[in-house]
Protein backbone atom coordinates (compact mmCIF):
# COMPACT_ATOMS: atom_id res chain seq x y z
CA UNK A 1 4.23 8.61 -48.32
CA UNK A 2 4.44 4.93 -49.88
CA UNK A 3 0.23 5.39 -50.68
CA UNK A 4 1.67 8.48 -52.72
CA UNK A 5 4.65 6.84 -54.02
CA UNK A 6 2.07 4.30 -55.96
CA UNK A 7 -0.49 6.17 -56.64
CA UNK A 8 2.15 8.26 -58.66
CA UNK A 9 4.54 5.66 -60.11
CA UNK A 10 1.84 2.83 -59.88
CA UNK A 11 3.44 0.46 -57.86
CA UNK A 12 5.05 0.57 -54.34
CA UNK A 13 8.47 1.72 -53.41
CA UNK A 14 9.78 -1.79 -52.66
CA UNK A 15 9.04 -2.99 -55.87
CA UNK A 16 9.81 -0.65 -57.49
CA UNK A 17 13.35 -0.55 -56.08
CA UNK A 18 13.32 -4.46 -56.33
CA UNK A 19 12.45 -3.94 -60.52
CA UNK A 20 15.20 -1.39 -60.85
CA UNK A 21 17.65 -3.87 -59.07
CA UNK A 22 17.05 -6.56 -61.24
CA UNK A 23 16.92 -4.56 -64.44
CA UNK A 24 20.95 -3.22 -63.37
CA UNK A 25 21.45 -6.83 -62.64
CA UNK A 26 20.15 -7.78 -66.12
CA UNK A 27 21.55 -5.25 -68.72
CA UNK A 28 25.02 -5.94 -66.42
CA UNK A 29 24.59 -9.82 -67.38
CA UNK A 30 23.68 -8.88 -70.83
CA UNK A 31 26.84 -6.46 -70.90
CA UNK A 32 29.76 -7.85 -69.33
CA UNK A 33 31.27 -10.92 -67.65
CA UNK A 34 31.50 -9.95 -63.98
CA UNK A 35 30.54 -12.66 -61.70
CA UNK A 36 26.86 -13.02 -59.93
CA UNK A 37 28.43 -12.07 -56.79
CA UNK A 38 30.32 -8.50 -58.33
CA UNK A 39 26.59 -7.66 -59.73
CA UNK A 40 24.84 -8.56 -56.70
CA UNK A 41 26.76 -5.99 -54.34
CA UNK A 42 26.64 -3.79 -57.33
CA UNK A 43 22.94 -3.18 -57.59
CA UNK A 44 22.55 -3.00 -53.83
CA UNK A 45 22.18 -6.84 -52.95
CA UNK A 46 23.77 -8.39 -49.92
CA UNK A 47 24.86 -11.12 -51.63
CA UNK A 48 25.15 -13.53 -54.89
CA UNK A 49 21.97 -15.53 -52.99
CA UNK A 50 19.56 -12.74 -52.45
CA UNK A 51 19.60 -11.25 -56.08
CA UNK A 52 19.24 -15.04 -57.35
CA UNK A 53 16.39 -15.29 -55.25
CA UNK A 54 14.56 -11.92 -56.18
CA UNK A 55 16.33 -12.47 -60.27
CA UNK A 56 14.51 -15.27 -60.56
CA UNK A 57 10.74 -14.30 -58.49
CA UNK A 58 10.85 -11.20 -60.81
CA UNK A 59 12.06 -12.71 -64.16
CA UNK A 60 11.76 -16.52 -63.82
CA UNK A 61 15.25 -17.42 -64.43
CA UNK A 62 18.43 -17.27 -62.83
CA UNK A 63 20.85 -14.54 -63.61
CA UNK A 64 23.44 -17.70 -64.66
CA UNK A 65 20.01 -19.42 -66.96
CA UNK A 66 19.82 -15.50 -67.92
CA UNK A 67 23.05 -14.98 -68.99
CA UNK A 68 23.41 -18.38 -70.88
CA UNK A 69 20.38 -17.77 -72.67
CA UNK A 70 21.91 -14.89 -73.96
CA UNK A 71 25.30 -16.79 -74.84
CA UNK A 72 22.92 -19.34 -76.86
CA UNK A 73 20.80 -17.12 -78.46
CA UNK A 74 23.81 -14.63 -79.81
């Protein structure tokens, strides 16, 4: 089912799940000012830790360098 999964949508299922995670994570960061932690448990991550670690493997920053970014930039 997986081999399926990426044929179809082009990638697997894990990262594609991990992509949509972050990309919550993100547009909540670029949205609001709920803490690392609220987002974390809100996009399915056990804690503040793991969707630092797989924020910043998919997007090369942290969601805090993220969201200042944005703070500087607008």
């Amino acid at each position: 089912m997986a081999a399926r999964f990426k044929d179809v949508v082009g990638k697997g299922p894990l990262e594609y799940l991990t992509e949509w995670r972050i990309e919550l994570a993100a547009d909540r960061l670029r949205r609001g000012d709920d803490t690392v932690a609220t987002i974390a448990r809100a996009v399915g991550y056990s804690s503040e830790s793991a969707l630092s670690v797989a924020f910043k493997r998919t997007t090369g920053h942290s969601p805090r360098a993220y969201r200042g970014q944005l703070t500087r930039a607008g």
